[in-house]
Protein backbone atom coordinates (compact mmCIF):
# COMPACT_ATOMS: atom_id res chain seq x y z
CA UNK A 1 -40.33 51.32 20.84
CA UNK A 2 -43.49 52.12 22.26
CA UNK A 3 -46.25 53.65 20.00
CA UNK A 4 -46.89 57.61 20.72
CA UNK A 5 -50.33 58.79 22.32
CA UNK A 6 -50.09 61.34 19.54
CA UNK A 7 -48.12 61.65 16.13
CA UNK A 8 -49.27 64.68 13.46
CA UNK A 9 -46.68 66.38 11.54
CA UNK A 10 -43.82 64.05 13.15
CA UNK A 11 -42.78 60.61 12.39
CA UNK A 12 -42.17 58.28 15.13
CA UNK A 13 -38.00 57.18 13.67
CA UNK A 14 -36.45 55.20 17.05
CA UNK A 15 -35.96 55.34 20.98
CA UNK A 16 -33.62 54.95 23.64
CA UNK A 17 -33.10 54.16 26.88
CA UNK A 18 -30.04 55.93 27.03
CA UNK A 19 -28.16 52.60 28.14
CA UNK A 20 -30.72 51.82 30.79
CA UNK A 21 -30.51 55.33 32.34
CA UNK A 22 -33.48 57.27 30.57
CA UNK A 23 -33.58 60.19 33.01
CA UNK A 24 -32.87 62.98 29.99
CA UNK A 25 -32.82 66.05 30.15
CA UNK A 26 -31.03 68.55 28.00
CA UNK A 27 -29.93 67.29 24.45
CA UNK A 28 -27.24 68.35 21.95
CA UNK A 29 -26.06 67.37 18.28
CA UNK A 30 -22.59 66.90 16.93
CA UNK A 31 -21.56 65.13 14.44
CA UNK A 32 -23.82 62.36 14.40
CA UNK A 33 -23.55 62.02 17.80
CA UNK A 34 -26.26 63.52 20.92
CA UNK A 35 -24.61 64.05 24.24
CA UNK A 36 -27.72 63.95 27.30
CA UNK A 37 -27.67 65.40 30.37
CA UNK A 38 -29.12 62.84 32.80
CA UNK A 39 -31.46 64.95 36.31
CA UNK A 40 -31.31 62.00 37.98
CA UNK A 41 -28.40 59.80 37.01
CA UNK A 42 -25.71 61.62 37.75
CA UNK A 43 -23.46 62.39 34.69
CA UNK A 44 -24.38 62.56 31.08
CA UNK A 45 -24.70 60.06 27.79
CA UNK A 46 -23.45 59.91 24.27
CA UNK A 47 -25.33 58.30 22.05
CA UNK A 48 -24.59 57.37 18.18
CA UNK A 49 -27.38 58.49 15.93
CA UNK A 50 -25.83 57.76 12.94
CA UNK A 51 -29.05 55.53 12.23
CA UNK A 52 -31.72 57.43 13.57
CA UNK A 53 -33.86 54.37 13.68
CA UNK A 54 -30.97 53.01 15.83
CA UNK A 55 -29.80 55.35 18.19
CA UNK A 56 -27.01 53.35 19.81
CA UNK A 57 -25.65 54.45 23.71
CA UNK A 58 -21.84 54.12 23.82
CA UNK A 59 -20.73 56.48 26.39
CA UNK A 60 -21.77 57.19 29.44
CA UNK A 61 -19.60 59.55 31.75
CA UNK A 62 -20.37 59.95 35.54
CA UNK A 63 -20.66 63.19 37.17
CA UNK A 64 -18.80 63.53 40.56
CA UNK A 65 -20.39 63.11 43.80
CA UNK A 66 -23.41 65.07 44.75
CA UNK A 67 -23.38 66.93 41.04
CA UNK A 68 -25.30 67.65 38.40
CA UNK A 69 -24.81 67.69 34.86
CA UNK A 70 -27.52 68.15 33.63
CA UNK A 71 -27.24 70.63 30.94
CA UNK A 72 -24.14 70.82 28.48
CA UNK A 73 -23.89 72.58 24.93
CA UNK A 74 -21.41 71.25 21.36
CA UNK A 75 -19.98 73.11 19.29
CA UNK A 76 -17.09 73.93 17.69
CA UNK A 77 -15.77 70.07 18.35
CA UNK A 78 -15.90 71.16 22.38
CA UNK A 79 -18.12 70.15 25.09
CA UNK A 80 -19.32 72.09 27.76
CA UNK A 81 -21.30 70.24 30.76
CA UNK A 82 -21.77 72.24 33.92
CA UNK A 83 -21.54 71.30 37.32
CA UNK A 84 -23.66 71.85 40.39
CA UNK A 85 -24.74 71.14 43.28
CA UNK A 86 -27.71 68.22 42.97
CA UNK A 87 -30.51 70.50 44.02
CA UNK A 88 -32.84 67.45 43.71
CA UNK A 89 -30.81 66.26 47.16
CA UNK A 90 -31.54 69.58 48.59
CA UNK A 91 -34.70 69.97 47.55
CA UNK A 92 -36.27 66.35 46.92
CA UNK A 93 -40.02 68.33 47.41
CA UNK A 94 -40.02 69.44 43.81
CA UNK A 95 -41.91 73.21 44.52
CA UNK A 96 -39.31 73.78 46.97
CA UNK A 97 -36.51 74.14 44.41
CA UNK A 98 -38.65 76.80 42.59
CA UNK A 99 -39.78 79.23 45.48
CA UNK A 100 -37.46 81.74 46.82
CA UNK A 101 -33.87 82.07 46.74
CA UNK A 102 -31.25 79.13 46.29
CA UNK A 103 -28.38 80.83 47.06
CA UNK A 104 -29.83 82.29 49.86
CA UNK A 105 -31.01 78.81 51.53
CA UNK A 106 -27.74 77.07 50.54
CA UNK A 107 -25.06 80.01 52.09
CA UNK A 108 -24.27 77.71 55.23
CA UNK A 109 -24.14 74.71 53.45
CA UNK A 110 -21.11 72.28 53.38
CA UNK A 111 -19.60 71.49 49.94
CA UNK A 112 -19.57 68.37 48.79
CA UNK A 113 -20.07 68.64 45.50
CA UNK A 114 -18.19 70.27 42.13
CA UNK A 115 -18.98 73.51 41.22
CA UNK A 116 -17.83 75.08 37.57
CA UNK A 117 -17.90 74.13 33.92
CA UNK A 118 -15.77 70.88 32.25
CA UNK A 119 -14.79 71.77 28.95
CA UNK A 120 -14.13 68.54 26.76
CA UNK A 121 -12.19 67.71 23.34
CA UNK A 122 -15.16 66.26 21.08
CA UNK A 123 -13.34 65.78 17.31
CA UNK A 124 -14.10 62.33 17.97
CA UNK A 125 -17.52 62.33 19.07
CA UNK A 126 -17.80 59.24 20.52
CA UNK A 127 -15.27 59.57 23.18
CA UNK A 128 -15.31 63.08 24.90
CA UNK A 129 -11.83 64.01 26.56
CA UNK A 130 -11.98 66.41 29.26
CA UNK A 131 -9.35 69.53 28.82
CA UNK A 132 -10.28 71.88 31.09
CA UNK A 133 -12.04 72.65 34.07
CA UNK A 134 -13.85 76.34 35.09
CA UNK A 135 -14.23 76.18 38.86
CA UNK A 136 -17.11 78.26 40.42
CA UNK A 137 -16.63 78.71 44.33
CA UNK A 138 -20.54 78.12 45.15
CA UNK A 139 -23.21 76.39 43.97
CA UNK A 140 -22.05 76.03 40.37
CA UNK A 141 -23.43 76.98 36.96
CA UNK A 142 -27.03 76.13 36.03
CA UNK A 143 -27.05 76.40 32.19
CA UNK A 144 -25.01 77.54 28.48
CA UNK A 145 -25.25 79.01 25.32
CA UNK A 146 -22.35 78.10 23.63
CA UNK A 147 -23.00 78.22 19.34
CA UNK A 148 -19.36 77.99 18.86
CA UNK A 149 -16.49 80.92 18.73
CA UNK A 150 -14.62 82.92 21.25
CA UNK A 151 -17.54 82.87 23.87
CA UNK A 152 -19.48 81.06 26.14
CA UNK A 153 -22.97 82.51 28.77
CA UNK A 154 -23.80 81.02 31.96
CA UNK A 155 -26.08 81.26 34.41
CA UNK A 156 -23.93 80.76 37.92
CA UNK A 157 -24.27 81.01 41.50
CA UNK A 158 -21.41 81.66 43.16
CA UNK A 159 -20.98 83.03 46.70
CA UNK A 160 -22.37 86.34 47.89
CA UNK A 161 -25.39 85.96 45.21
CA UNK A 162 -28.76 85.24 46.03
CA UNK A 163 -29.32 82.88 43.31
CA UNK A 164 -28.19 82.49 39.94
CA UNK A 165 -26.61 85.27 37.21
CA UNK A 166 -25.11 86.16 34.03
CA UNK A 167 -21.49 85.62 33.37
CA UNK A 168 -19.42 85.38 30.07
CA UNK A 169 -16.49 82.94 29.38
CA UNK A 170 -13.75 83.68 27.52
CA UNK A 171 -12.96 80.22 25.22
CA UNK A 172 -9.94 82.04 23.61
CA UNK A 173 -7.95 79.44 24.77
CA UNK A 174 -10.38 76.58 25.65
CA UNK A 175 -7.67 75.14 27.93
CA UNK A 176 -7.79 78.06 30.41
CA UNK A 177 -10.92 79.54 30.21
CA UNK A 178 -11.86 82.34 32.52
CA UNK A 179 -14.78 84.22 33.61
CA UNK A 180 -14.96 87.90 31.77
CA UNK A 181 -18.34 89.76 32.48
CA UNK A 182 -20.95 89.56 34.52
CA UNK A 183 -24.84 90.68 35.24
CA UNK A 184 -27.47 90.40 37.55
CA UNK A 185 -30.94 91.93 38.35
CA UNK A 186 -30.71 95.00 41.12
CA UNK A 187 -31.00 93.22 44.51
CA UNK A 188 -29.49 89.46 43.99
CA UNK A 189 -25.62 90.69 45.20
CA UNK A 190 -26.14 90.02 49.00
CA UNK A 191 -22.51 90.52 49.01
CA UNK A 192 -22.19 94.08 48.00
CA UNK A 193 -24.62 94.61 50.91
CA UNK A 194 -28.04 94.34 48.08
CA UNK A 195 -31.33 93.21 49.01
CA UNK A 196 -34.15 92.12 47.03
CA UNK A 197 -37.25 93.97 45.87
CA UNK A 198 -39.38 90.79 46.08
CA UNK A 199 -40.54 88.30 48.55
CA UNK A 200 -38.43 85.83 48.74
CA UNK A 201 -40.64 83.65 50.14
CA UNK A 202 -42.89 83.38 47.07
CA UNK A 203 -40.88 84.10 43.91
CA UNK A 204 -37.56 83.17 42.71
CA UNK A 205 -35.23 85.46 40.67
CA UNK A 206 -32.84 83.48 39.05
CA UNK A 207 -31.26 83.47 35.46
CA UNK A 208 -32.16 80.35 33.71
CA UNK A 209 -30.35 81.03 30.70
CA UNK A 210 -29.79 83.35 27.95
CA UNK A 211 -29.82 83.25 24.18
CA UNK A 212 -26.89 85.42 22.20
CA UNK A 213 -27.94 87.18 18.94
CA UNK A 214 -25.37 89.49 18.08
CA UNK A 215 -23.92 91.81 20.43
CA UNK A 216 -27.67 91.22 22.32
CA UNK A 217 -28.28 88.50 24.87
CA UNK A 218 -32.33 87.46 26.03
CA UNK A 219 -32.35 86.91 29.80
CA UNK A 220 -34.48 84.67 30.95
CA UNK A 221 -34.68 84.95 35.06
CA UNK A 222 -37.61 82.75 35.93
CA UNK A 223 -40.35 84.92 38.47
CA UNK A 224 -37.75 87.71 37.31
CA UNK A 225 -38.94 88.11 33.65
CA UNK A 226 -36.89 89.20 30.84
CA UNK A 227 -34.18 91.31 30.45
CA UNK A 228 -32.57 92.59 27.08
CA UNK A 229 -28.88 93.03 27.40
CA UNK A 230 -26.41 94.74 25.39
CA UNK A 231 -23.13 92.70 25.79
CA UNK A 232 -21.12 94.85 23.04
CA UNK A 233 -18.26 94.77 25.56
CA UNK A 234 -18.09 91.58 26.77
CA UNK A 235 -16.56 92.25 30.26
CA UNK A 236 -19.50 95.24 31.11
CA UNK A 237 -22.57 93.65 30.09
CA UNK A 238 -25.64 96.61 30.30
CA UNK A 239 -29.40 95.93 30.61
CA UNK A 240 -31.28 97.64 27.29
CA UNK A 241 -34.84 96.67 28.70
CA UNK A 242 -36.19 95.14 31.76
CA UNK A 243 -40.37 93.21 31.79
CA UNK A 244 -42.18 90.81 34.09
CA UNK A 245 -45.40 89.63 34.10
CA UNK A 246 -45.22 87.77 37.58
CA UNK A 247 -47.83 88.62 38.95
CA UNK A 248 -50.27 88.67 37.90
CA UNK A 249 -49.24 85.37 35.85
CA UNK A 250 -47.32 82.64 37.39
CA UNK A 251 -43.37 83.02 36.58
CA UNK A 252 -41.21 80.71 35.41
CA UNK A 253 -39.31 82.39 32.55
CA UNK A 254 -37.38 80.08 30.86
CA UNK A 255 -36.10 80.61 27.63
CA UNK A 256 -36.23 83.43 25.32
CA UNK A 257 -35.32 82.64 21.26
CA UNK A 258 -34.41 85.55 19.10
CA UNK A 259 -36.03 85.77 15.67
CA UNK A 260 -33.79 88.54 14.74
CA UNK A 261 -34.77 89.01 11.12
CA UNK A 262 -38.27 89.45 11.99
CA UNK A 263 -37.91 91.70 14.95
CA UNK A 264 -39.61 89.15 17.24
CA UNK A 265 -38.92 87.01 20.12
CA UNK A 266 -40.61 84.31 21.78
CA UNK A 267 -40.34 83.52 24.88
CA UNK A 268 -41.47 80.28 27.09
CA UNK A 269 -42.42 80.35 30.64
CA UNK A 270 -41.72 77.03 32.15
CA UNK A 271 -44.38 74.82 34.00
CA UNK A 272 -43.00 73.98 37.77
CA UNK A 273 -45.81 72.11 39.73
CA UNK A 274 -48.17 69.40 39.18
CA UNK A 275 -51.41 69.79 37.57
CA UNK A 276 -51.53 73.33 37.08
CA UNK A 277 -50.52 74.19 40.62
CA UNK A 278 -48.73 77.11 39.83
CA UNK A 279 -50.83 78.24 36.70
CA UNK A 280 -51.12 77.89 33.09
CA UNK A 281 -48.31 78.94 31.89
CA UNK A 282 -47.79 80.08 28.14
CA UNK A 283 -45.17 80.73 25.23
CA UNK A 284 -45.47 84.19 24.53
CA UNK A 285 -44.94 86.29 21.08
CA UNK A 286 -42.98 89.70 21.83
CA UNK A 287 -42.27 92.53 19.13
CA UNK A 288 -38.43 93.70 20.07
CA UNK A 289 -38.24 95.88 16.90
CA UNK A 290 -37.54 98.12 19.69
CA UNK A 291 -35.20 96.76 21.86
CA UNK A 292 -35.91 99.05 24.76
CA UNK A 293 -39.66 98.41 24.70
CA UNK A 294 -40.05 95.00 24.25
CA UNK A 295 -44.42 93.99 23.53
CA UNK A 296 -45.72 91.19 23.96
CA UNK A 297 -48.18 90.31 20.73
CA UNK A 298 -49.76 86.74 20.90
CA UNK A 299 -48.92 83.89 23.03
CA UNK A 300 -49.04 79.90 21.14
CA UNK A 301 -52.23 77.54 21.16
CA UNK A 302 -52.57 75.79 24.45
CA UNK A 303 -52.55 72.07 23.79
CA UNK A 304 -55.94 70.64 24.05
CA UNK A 305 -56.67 67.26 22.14
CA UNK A 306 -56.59 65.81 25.70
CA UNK A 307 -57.00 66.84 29.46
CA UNK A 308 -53.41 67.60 29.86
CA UNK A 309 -54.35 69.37 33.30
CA UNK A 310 -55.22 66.19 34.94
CA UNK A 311 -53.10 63.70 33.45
CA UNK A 312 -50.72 63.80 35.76
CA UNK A 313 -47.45 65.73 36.66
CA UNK A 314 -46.69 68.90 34.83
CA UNK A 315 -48.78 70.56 31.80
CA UNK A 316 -47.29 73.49 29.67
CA UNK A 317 -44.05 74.94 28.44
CA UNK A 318 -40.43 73.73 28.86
CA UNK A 319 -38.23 74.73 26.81
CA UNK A 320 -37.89 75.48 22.51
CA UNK A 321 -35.63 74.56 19.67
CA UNK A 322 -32.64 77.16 20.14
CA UNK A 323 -31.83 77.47 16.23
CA UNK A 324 -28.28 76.69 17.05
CA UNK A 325 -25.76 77.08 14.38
CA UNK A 326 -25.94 74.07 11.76
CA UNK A 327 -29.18 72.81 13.22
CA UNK A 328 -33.07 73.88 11.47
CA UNK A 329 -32.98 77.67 11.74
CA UNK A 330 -36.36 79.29 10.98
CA UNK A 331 -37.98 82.23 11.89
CA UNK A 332 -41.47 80.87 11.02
CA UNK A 333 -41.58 77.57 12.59
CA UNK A 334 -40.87 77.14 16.17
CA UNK A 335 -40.77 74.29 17.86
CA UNK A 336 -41.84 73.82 21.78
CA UNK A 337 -42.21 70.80 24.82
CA UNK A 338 -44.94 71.04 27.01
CA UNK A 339 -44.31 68.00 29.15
CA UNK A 340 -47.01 65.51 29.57
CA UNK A 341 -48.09 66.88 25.86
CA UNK A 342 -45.09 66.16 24.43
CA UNK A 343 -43.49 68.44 21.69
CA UNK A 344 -45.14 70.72 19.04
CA UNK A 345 -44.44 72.77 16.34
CA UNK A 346 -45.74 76.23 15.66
CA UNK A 347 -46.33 78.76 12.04
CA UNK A 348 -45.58 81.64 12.98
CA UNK A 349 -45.86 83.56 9.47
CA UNK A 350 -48.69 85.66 11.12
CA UNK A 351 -46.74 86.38 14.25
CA UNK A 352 -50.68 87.76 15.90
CA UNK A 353 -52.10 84.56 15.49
CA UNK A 354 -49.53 81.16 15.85
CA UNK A 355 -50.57 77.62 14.33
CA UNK A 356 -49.97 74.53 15.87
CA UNK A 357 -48.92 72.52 12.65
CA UNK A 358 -47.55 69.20 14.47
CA UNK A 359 -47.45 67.23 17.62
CA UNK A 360 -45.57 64.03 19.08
CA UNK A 361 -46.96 62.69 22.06
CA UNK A 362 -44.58 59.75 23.48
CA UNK A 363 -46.77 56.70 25.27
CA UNK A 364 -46.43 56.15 28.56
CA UNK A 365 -43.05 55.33 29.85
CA UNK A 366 -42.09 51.61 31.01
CA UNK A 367 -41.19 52.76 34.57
CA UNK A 368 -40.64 55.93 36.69
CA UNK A 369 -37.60 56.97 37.04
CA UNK A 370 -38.16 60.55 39.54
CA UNK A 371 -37.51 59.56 42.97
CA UNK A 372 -39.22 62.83 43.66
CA UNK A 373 -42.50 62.40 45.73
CA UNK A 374 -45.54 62.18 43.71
CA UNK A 375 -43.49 60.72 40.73
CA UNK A 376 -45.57 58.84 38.01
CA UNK A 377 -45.45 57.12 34.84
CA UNK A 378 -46.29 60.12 33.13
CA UNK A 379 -44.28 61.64 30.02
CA UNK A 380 -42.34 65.01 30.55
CA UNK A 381 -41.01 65.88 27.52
CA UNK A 382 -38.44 68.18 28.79
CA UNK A 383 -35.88 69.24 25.40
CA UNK A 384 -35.56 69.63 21.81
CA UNK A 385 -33.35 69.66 19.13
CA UNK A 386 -33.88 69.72 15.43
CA UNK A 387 -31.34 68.72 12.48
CA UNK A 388 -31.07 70.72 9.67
CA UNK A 389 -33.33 68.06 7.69
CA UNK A 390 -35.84 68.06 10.33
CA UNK A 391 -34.64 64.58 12.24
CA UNK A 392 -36.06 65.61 15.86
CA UNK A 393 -34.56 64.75 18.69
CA UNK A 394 -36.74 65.06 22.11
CA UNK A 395 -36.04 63.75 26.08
CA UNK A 396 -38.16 62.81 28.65
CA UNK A 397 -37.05 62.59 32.68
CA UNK A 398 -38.68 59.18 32.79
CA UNK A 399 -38.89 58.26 29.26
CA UNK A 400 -35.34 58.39 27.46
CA UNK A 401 -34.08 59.90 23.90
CA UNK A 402 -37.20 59.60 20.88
CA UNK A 403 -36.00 60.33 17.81
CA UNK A 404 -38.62 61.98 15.28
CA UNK A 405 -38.59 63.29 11.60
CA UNK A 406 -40.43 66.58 11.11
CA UNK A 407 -42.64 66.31 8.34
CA UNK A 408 -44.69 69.53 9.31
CA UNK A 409 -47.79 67.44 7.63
CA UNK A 410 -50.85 67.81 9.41
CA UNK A 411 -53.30 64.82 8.41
């Protein structure tokens, strides 16, 4: 286990390598058990944390040819890992990926790859068992929020879409799901004959995913913005609100965490280039007291104990701890990855002014993993997830699974 470039407020509990593939991306809990979504090696991991200080890999399930699986969600003792095309062999320049339309670039391609969601049987953790399968006829689904119950949300690109929107699954029977309702932003339906208000050439409007609270979902679309949604019938989801701040700041919209008893929401935009290429990008504090005028109030503490903007690779937001179901649910503290600076935790008790109250660097990994050009041995803390006693769970692309404990201490 190598030692951290940074540990405040987190202890440093045990690593993995994810059974020699420590390309991680997204991460999930269940029952003392995280599944991993590997970017690189196709498939994803299951990994027994039953001793934190032990994490231990004993699964690892391939993904078919030319697919991703890179992001999956647990609950409810069921498994949902999405399948897509891998971009990464469409787009092996990195910035490429994230400027204009996918769907749009990829309409005359030839499919060779699987395209939907796998739904698995997880009561035994250790062994998922596939039940069910979701086709999507196109490029597939990007991301989930699944917290557990009747429904599922997706981000998918099928045909006649310029890149990737909102759809609900119904899970009623979680042997034959089906797609119920569906949204996207004015423009991205190429097939009904739509065209977009943007250039294409420059931005990317794309749902990355969205966060249910309620009969409300928060729509992240990357250069899109935000979008508040009322999904109080499922099958005719309605937009409530509509913002974007690209320009004049640099896009990226990534995730978008309700705080629902406070009225607030924060929201991450998601560093895409290499040493600041495309910006410094922030995690921003809105007031959504009133749903149709959302206002943006603060934005978080940049990290700064070290030049993160030339260190190599990319500086800023990724994604935040989703306060799933079961997991640490607060509305105060907030937890965030910013890539080569690792993960950090945020008070948020004065919503105007947010606190940085603990950081976890990781060390440099052993070895790069990103075939990508430009790829170094540079941490990119890319996910987080947090126990309900604070065990921490964060991936890196090149670095594998660290496991932390929150201690929210500060000296």
């Amino acid at each position: 286990m190598r030692a951290p470039d940074l540990a405040t407020g987190f202890i440093h509990l045990g690593h993995s390598d994810q059974g020699g593939r420590p390309d991680a991306m997204q991460v999930q809990y269940w029952r003392e058990h995280v599944y991993v979504g590997h970017l690189f090696n196709s498939g994803f991991s299951v990994i027994d944390v039953s001793s934190p200080r032990e994490p231990r890999t004993v699964g690892f399930h391939p993904a078919p040819e030319n697919t991703w699986n890179i992001h999956l969600q647990a609950a409810d003792d069921l498994l949902l890992v999405i399948h897509a095309k891998d971009l990464w062999k469409q787009f092996d320049v990195e910035q490429s990926y994230y400027t204009g339309s996918v769907g749009s670039r990829l309409q005359q391609s030839t499919k060779d790859w699987s395209a939907g969601v796998a739904v698995y049987d997880i009561s035994d953790a250790a062994t998922p068992r596939q039940i069910s399968f979701l086709p999507v006829e196109g490029v597939g689904v990007h991301r989930l929020w699944f917290p557990g119950g009747r429904y599922a949300y997706a981000s998918v690109l099928s045909e006649g879409f310029t890149d990737y929107v909102f759809k609900i699954i119904d899970l009623h029977d979680p042997a034959k799901p089906s797609f119920i309702g569906e949204y996207w932003l004015p423009g991205m339906n190429s097939a009904a004959g739509e065209a977009p208000g943007w250039d294409e050439d420059k931005w990317r409007y794309a749902l990355h995913h969205a966060i249910i609270d309620g009969d409300t979902a928060y729509a992240s679309w990357r250069d899109g913005g935000l979008a508040l949604l009322d999904i109080s019938d499922r099958r005719r989801p309605r937009q409530i609100s509509y913002r974007n701040w690209s320009p004049p700041f640099g896009g990226g919209t990534h995730t978008a965490l309700p705080l629902p008893g406070r009225g607030l929401l924060v929201v991450a935009d998601e560093a895409t280039a290499d040493d600041l290429a495309d910006g410094l990008k922030h995690v921003w504090v809105f007031d959504v007291r009133e749903p149709e005028n959302p206002i943006s109030i603060a934005t978080f503490p940049t990290p700064d104990e070290d030049d993160y903007a030339h260190k190599g690779r990319h500086f800023g937001p990724h994604n935040l701890h989703e306060n799933r179901p079961g997991s640490f649910v607060s509305e105060e503290i907030v937890f965030a990855t910013y890539q080569n600076a690792g993960v950090r935790a945020y008070d948020l008790s004065d919503p105007f002014q947010p606190v940085q109250v603990a950081a976890f660097v990781p060390g440099q990994p052993d070895r790069v993993i990103d075939p990508r050009p430009g790829g170094k041995p540079v941490v990119q803390t890319a996910d987080v997830y947090v126990r309900d006693d604070g065990v921490t769970f964060t991936t890196d692309y090149n670095g594998g699974l660290d496991v932390l404990q929150y201690t929210g201490e500060t000296r």
